[in-house]
PDB file of N, CA and C in Angstrom:
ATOM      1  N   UNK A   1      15.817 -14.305   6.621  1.00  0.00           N
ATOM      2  CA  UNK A   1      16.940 -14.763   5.849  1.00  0.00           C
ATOM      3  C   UNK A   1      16.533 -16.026   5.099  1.00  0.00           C
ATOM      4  N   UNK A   2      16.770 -16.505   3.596  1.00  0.00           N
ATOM      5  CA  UNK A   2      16.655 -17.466   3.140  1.00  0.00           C
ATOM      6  C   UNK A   2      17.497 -18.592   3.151  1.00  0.00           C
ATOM      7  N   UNK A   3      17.312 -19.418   3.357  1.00  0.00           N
ATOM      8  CA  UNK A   3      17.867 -20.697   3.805  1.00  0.00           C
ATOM      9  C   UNK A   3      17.274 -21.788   2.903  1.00  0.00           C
ATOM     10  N   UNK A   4      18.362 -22.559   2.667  1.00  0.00           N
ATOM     11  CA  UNK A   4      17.770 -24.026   2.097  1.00  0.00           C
ATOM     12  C   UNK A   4      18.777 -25.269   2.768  1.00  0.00           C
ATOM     13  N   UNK A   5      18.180 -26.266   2.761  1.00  0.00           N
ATOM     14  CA  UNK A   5      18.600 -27.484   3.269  1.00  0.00           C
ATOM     15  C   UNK A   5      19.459 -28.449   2.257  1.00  0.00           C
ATOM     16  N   UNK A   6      20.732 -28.902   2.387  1.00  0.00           N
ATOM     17  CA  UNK A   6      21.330 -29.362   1.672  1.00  0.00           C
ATOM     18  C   UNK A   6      22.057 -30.432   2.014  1.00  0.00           C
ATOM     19  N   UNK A   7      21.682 -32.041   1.543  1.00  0.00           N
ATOM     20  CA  UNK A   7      22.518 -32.929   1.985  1.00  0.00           C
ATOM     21  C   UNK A   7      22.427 -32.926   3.924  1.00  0.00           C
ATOM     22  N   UNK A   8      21.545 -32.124   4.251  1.00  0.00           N
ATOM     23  CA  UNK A   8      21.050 -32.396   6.065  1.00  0.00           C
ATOM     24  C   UNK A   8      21.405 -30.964   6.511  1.00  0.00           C
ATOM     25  N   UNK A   9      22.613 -30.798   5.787  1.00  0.00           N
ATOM     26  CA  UNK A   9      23.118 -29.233   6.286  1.00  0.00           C
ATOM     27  C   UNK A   9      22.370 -28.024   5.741  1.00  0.00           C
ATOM     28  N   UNK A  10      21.841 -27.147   6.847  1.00  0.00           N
ATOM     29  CA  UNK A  10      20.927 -25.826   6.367  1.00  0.00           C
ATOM     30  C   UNK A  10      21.952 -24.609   5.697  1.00  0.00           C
ATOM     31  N   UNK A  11      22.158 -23.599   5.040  1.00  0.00           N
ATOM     32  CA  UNK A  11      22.967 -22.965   3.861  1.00  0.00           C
ATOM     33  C   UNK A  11      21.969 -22.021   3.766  1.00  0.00           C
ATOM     34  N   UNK A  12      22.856 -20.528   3.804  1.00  0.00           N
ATOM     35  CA  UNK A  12      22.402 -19.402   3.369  1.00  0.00           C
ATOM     36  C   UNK A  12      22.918 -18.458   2.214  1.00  0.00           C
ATOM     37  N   UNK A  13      24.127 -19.219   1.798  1.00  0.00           N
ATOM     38  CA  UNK A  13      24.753 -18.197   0.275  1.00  0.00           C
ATOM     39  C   UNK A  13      24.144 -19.290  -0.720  1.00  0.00           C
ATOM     40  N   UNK A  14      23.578 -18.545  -1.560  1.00  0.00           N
ATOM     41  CA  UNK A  14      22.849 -19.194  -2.748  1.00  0.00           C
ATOM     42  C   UNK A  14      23.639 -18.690  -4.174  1.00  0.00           C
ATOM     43  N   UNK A  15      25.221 -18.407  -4.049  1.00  0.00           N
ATOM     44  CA  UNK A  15      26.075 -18.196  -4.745  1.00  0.00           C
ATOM     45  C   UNK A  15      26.141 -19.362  -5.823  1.00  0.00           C
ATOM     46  N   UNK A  16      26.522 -19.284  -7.025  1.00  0.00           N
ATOM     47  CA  UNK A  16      26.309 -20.317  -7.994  1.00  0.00           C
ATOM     48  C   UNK A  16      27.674 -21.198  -7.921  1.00  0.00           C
ATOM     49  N   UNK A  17      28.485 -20.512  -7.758  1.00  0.00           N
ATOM     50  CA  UNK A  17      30.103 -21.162  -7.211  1.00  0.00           C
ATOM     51  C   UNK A  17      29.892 -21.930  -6.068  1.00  0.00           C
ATOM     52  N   UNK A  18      29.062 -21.633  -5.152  1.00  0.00           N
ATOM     53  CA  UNK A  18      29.104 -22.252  -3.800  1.00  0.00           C
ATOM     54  C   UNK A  18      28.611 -23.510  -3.993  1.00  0.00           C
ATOM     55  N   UNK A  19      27.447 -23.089  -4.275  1.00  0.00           N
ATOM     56  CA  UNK A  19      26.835 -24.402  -4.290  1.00  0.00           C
ATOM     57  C   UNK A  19      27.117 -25.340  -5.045  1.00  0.00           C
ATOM     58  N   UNK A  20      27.549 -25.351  -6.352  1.00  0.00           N
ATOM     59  CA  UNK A  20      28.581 -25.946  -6.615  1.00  0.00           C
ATOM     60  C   UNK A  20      29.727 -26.744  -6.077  1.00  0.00           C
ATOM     61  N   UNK A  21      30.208 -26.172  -5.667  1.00  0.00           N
ATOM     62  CA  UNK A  21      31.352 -26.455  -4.512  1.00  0.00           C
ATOM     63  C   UNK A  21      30.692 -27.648  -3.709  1.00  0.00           C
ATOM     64  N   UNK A  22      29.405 -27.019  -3.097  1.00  0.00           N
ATOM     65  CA  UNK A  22      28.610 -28.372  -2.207  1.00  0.00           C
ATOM     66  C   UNK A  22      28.377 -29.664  -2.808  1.00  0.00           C
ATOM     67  N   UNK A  23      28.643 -29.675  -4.210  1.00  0.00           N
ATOM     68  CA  UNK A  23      28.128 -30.411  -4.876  1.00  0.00           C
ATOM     69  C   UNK A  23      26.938 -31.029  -4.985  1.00  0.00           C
ATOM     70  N   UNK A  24      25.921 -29.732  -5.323  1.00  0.00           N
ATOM     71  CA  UNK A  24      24.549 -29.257  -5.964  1.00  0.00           C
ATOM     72  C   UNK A  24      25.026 -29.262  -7.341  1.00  0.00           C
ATOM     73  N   UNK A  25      23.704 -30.452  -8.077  1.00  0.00           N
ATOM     74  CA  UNK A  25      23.631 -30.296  -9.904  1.00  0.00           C
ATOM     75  C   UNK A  25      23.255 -28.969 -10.146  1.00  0.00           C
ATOM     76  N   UNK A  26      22.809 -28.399 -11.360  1.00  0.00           N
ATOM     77  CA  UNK A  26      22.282 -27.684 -12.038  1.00  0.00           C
ATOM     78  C   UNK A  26      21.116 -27.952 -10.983  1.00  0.00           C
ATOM     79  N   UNK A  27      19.772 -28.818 -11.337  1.00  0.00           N
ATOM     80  CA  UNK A  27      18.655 -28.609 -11.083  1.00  0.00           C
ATOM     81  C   UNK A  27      19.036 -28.820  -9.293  1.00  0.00           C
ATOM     82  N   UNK A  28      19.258 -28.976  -8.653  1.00  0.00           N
ATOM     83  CA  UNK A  28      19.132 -28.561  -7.300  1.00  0.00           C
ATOM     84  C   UNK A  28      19.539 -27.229  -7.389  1.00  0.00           C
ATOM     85  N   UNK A  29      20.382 -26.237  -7.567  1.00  0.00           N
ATOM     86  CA  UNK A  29      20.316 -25.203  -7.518  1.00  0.00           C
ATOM     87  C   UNK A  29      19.636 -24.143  -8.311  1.00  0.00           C
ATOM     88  N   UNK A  30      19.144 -24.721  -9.494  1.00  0.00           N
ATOM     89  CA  UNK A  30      17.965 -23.965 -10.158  1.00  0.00           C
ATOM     90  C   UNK A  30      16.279 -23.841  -9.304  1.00  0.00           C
ATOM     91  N   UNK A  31      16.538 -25.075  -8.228  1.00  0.00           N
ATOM     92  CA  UNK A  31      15.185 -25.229  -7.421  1.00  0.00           C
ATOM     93  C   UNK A  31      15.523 -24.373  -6.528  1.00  0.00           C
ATOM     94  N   UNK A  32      16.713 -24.594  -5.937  1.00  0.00           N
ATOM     95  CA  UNK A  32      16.772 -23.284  -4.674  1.00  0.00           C
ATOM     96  C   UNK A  32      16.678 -21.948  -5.041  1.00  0.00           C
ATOM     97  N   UNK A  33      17.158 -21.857  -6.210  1.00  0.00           N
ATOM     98  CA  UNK A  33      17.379 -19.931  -6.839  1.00  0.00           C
ATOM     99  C   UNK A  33      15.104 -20.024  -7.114  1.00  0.00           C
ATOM    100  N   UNK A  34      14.757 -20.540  -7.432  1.00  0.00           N
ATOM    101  CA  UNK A  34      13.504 -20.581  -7.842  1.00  0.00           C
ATOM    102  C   UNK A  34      12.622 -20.625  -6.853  1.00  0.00           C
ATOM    103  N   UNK A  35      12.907 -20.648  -5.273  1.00  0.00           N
ATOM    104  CA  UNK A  35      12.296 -20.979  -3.823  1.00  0.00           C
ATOM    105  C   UNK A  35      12.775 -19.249  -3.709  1.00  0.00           C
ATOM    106  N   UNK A  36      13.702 -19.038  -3.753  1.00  0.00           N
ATOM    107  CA  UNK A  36      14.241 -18.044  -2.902  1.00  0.00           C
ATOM    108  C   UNK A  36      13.558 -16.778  -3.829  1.00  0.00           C
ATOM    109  N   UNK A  37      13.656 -16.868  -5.734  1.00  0.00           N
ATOM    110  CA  UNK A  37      12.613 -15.807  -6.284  1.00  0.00           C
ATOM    111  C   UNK A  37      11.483 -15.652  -5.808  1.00  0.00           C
ATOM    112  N   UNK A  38      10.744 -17.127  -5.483  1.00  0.00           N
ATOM    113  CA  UNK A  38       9.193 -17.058  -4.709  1.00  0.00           C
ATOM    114  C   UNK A  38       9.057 -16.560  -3.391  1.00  0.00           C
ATOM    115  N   UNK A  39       9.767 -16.871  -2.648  1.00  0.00           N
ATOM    116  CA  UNK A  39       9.807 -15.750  -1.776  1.00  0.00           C
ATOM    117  C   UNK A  39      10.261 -14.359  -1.412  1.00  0.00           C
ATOM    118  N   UNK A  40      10.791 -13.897  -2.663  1.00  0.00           N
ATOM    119  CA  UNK A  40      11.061 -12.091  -2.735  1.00  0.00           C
ATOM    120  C   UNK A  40       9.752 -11.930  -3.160  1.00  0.00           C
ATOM    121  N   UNK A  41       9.416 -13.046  -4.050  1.00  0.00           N
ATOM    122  CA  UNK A  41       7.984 -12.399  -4.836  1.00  0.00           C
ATOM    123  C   UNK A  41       7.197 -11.964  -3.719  1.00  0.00           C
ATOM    124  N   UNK A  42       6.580 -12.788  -2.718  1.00  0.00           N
ATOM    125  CA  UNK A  42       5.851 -12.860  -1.612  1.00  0.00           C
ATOM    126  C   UNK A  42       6.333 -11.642  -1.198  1.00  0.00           C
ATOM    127  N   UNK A  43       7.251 -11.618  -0.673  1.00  0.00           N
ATOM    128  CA  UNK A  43       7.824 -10.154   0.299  1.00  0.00           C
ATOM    129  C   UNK A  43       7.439  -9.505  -0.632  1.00  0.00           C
ATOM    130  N   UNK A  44       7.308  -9.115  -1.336  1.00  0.00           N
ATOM    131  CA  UNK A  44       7.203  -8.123  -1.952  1.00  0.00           C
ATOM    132  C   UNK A  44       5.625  -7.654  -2.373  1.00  0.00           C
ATOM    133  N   UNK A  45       4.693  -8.441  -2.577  1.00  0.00           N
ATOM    134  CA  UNK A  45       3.812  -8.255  -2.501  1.00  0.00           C
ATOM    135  C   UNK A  45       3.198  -8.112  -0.782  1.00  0.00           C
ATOM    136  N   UNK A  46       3.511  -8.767   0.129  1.00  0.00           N
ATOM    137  CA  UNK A  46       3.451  -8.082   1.438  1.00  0.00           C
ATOM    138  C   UNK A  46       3.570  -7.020   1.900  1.00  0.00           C
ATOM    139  N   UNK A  47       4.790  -6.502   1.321  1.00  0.00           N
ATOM    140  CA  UNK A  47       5.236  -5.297   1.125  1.00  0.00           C
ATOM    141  C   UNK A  47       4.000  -4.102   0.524  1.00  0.00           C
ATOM    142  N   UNK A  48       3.442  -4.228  -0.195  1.00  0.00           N
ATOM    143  CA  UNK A  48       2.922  -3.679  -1.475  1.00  0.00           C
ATOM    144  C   UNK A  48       1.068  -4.075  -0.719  1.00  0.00           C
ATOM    145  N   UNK A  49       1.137  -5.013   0.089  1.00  0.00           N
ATOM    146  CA  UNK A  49      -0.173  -5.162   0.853  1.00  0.00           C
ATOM    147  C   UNK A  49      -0.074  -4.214   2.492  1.00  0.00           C
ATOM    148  N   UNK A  50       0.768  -4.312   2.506  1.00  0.00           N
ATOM    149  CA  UNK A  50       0.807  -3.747   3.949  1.00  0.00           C
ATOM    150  C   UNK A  50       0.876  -1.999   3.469  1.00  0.00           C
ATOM    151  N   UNK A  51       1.259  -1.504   2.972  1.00  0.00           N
ATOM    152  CA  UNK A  51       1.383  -0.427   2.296  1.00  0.00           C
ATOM    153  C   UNK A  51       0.095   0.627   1.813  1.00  0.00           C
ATOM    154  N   UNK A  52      -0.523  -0.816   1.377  1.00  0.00           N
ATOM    155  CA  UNK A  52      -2.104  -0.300   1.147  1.00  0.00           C
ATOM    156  C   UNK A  52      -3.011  -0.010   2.503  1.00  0.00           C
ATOM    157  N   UNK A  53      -2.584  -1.299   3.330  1.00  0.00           N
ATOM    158  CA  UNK A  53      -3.530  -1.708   4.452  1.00  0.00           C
ATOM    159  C   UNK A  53      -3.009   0.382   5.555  1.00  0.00           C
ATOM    160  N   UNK A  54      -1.958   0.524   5.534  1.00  0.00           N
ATOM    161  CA  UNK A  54      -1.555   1.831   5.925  1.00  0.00           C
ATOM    162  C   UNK A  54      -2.211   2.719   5.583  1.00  0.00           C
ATOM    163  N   UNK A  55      -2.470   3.049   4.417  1.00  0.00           N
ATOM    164  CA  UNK A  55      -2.615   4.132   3.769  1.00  0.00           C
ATOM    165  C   UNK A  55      -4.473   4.374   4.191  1.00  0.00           C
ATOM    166  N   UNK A  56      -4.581   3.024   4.032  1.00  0.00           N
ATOM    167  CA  UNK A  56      -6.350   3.399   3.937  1.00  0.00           C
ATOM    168  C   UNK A  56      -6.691   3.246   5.129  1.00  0.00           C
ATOM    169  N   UNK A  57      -5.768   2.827   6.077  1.00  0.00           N
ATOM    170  CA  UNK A  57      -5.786   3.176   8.393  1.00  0.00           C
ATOM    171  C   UNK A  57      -6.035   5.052   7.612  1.00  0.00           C
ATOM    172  N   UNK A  58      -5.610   6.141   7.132  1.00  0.00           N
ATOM    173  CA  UNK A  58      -5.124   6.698   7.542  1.00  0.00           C
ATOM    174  C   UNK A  58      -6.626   7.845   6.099  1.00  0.00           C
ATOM    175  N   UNK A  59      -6.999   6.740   5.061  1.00  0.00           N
ATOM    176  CA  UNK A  59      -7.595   7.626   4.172  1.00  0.00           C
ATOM    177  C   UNK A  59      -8.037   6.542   3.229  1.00  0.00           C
ATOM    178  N   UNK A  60      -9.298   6.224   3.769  1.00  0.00           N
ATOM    179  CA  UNK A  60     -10.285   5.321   2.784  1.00  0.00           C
ATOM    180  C   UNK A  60      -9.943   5.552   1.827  1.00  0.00           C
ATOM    181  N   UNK A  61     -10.609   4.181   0.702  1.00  0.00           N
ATOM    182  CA  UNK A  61     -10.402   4.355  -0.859  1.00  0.00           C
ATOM    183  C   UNK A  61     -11.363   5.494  -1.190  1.00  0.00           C
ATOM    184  N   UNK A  62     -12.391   5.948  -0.397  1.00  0.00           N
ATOM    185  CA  UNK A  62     -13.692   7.184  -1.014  1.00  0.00           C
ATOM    186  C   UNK A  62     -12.881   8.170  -0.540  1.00  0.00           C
ATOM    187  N   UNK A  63     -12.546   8.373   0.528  1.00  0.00           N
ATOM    188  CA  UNK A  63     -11.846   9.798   1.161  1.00  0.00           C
ATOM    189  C   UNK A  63     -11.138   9.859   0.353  1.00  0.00           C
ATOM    190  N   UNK A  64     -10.050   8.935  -0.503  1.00  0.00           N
ATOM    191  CA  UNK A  64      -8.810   9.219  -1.564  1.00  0.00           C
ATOM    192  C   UNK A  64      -9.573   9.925  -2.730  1.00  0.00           C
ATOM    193  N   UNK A  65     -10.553   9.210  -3.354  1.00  0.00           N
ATOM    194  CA  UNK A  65     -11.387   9.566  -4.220  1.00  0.00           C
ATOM    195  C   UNK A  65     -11.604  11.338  -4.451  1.00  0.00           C
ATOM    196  N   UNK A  66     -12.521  11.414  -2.833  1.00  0.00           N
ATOM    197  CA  UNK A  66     -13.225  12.718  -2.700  1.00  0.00           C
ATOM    198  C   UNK A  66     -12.129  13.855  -2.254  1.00  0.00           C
ATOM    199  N   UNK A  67     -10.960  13.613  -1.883  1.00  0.00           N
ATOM    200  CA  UNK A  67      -9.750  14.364  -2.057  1.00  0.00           C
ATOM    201  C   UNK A  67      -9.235  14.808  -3.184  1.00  0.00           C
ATOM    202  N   UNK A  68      -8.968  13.446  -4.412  1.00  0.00           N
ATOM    203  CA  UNK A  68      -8.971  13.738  -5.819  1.00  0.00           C
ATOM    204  C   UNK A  68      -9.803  14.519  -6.533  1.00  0.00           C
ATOM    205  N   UNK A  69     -10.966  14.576  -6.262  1.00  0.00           N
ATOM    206  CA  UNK A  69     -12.265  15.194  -6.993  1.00  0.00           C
ATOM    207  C   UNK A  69     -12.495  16.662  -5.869  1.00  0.00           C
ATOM    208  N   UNK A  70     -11.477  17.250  -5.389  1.00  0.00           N
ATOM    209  CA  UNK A  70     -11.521  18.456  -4.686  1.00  0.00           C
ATOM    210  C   UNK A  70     -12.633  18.862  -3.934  1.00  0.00           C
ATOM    211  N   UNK A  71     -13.407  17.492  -3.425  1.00  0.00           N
ATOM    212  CA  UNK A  71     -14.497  17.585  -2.060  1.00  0.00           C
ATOM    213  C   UNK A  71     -14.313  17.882  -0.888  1.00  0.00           C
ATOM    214  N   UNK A  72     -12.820  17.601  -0.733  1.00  0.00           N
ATOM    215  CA  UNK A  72     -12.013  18.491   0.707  1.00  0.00           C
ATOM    216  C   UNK A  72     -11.511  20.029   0.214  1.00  0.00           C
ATOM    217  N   UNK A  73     -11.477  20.471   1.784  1.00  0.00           N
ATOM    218  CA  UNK A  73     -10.656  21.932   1.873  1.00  0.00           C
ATOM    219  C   UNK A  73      -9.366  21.404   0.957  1.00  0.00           C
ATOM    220  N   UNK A  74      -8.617  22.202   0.038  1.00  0.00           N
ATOM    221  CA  UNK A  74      -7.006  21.770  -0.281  1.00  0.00           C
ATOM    222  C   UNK A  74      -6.270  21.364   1.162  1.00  0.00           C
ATOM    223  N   UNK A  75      -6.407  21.829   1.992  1.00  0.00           N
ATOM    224  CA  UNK A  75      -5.444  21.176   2.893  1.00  0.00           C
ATOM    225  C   UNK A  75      -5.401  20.251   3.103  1.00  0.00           C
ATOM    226  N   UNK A  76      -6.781  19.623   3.015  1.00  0.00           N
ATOM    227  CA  UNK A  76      -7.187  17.824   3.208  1.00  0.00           C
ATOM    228  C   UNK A  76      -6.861  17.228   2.266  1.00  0.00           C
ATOM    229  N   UNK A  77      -6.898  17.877   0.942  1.00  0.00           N
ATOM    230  CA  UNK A  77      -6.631  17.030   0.023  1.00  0.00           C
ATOM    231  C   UNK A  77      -5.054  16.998   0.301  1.00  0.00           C
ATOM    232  N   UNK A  78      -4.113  17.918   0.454  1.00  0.00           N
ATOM    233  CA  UNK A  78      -2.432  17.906  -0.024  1.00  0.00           C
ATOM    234  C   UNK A  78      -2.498  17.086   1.470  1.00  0.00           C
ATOM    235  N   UNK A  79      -3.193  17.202   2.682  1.00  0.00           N
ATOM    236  CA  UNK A  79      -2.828  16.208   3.910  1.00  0.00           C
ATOM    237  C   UNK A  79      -2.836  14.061   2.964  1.00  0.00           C
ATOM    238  N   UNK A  80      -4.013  14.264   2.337  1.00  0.00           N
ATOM    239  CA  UNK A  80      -4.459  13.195   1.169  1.00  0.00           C
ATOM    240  C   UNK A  80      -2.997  12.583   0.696  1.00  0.00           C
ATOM    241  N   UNK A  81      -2.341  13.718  -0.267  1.00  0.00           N
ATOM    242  CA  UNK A  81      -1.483  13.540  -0.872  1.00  0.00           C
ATOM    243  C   UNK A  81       0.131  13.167  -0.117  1.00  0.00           C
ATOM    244  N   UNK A  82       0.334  13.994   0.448  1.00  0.00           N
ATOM    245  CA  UNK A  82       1.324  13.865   2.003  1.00  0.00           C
ATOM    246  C   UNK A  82       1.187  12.568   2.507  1.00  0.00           C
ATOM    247  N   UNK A  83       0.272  12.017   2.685  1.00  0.00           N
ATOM    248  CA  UNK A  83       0.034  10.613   2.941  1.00  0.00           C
ATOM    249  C   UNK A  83       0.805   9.533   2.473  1.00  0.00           C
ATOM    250  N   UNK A  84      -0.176   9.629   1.081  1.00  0.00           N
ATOM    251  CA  UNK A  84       0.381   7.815   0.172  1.00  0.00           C
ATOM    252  C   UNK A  84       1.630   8.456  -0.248  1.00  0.00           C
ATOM    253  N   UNK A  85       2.260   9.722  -0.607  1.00  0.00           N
ATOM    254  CA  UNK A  85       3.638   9.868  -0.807  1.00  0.00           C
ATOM    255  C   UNK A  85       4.337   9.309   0.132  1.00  0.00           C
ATOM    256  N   UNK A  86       4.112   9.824   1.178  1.00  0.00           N
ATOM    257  CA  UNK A  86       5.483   9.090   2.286  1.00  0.00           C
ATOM    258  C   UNK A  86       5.352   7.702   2.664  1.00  0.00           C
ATOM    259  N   UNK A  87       3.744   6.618   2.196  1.00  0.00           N
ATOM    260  CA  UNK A  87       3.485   5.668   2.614  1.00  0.00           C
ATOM    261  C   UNK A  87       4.640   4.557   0.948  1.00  0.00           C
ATOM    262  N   UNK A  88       4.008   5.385   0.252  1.00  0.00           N
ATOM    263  CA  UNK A  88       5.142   4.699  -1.186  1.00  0.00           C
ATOM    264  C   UNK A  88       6.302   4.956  -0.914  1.00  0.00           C
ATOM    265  N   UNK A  89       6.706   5.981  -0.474  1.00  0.00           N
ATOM    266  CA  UNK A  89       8.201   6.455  -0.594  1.00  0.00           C
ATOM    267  C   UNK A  89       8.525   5.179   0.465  1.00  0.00           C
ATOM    268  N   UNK A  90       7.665   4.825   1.772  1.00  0.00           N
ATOM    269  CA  UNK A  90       8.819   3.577   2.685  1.00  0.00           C
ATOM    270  C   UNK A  90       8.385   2.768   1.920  1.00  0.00           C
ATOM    271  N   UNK A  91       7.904   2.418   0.985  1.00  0.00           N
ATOM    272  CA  UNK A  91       7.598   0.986   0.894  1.00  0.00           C
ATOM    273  C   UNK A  91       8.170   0.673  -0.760  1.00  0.00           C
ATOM    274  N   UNK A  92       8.836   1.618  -1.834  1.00  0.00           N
ATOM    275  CA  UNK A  92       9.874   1.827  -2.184  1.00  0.00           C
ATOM    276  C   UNK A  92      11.113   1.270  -1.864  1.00  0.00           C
ATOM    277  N   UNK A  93      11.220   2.069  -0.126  1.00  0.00           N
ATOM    278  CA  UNK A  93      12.424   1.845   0.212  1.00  0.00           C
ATOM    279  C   UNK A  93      12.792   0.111   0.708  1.00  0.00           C
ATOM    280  N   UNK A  94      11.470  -0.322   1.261  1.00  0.00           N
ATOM    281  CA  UNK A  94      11.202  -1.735   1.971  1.00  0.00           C
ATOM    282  C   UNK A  94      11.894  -2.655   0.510  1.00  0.00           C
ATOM    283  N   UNK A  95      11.642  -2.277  -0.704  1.00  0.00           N
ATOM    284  CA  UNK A  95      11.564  -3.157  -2.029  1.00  0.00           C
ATOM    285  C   UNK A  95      12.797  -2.713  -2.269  1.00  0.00           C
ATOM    286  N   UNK A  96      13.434  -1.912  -2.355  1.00  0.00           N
ATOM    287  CA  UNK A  96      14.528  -2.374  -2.623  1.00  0.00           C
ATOM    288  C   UNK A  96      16.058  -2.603  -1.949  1.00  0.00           C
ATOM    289  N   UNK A  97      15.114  -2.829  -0.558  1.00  0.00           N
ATOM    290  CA  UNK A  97      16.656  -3.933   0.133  1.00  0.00           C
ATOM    291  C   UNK A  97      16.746  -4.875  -0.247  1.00  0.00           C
ATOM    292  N   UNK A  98      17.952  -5.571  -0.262  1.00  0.00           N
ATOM    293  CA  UNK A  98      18.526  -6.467  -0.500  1.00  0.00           C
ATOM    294  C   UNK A  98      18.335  -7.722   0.272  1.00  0.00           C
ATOM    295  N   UNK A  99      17.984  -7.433   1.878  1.00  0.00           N
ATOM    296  CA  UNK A  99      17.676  -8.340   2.680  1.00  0.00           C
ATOM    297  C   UNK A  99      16.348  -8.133   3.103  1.00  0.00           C
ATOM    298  N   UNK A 100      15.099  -7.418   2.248  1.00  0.00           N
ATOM    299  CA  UNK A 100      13.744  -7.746   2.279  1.00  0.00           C
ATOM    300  C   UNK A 100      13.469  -9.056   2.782  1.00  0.00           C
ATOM    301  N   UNK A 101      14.124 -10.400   3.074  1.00  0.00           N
ATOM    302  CA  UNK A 101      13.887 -11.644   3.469  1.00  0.00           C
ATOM    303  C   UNK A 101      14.161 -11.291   5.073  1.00  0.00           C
ATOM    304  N   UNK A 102      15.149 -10.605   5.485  1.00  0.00           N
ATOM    305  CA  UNK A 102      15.253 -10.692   6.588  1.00  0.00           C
ATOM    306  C   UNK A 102      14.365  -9.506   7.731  1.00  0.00           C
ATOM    307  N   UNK A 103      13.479  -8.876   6.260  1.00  0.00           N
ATOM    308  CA  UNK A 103      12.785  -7.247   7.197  1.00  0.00           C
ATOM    309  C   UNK A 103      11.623  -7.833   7.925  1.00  0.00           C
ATOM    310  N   UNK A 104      11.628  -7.096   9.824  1.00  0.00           N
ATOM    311  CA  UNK A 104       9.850  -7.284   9.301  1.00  0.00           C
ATOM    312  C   UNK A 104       9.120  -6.427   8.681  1.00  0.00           C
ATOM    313  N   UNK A 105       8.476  -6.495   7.424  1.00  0.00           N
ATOM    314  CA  UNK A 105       7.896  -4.920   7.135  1.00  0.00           C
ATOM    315  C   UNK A 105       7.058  -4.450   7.765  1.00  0.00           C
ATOM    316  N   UNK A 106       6.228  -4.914   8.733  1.00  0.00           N
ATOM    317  CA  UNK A 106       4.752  -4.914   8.776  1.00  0.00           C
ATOM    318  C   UNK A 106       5.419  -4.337  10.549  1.00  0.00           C
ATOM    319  N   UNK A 107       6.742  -3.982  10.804  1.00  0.00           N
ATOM    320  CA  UNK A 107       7.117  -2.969  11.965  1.00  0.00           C
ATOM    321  C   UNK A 107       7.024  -1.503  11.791  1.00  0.00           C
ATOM    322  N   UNK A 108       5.989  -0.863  12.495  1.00  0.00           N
ATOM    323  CA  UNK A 108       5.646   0.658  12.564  1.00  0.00           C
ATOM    324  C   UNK A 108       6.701   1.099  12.148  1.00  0.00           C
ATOM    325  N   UNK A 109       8.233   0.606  12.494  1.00  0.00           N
ATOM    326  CA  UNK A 109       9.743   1.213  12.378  1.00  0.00           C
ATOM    327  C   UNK A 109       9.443   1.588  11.143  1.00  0.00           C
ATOM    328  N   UNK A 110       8.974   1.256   9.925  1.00  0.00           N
ATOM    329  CA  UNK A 110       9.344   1.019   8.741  1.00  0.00           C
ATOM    330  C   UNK A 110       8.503   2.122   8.272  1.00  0.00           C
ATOM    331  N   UNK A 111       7.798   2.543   8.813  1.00  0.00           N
ATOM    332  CA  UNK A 111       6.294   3.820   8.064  1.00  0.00           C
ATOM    333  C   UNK A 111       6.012   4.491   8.781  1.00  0.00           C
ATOM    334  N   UNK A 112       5.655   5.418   7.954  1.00  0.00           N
ATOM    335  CA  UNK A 112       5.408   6.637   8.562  1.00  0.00           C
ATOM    336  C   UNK A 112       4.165   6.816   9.531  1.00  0.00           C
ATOM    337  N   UNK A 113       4.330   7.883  10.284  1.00  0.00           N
ATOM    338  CA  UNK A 113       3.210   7.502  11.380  1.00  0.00           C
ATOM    339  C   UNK A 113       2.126   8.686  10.822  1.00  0.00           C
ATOM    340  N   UNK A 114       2.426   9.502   9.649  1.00  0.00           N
ATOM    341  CA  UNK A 114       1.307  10.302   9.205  1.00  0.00           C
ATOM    342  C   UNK A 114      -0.470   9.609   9.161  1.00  0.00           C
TER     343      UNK A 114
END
């Protein structure tokens, strides 16, 4: 969950009314909205790292390759393909929650065990 510190008190709605209300200027709440983008960014590239780090537990960057270039039986290759589909499809799904701040992604819960 994202949190920022305000006046001593810690705060989790980063609502533009609210903070306001707290009596946050403009630039204090342009710094918090700008903390809290940098860290979706992060999640999200975590997201998008862990995703990879899965895929290639499961089918090197050459095995992907030599699957593409029909060096496997087809079954290996569509097993190939079956793969990073369902490994994108969770990690898709990881990107576009809303509370990506509060996921762990990097929990087996989250991917597939292909």
């Amino acid at each position: 969950m994202f949190t920022y510190i305000y006046q001593g008190n810690t705060y989790t709605n980063t609502d533009i009314a609210y903070m306001r209300n707290l009596g946050m200027d403009d630039e204090a709440i342009e710094a918090v909205h700008s903390q809290k983008e940098y860290e979706l960014e992060r999640a999200n590239a975590g997201v998008r790292d862990e995703c990879e780090k899965r895929i290639t537990k499961h089918w090197s960057p050459i095995g992907q390759i030599n699957a593409a270039l029909g060096i496997y039986s087809a079954a290996e290759a569509q097993d190939c393909i079956d793969c990073i589909n369902a490994h994108r499809s969770a990690c898709n799904l990881l990107l576009e929650r809303s509370d990506l701040l509060d996921v762990n992604y990097t929990d087996d819960a989250h991917w597939p065990s292909v």
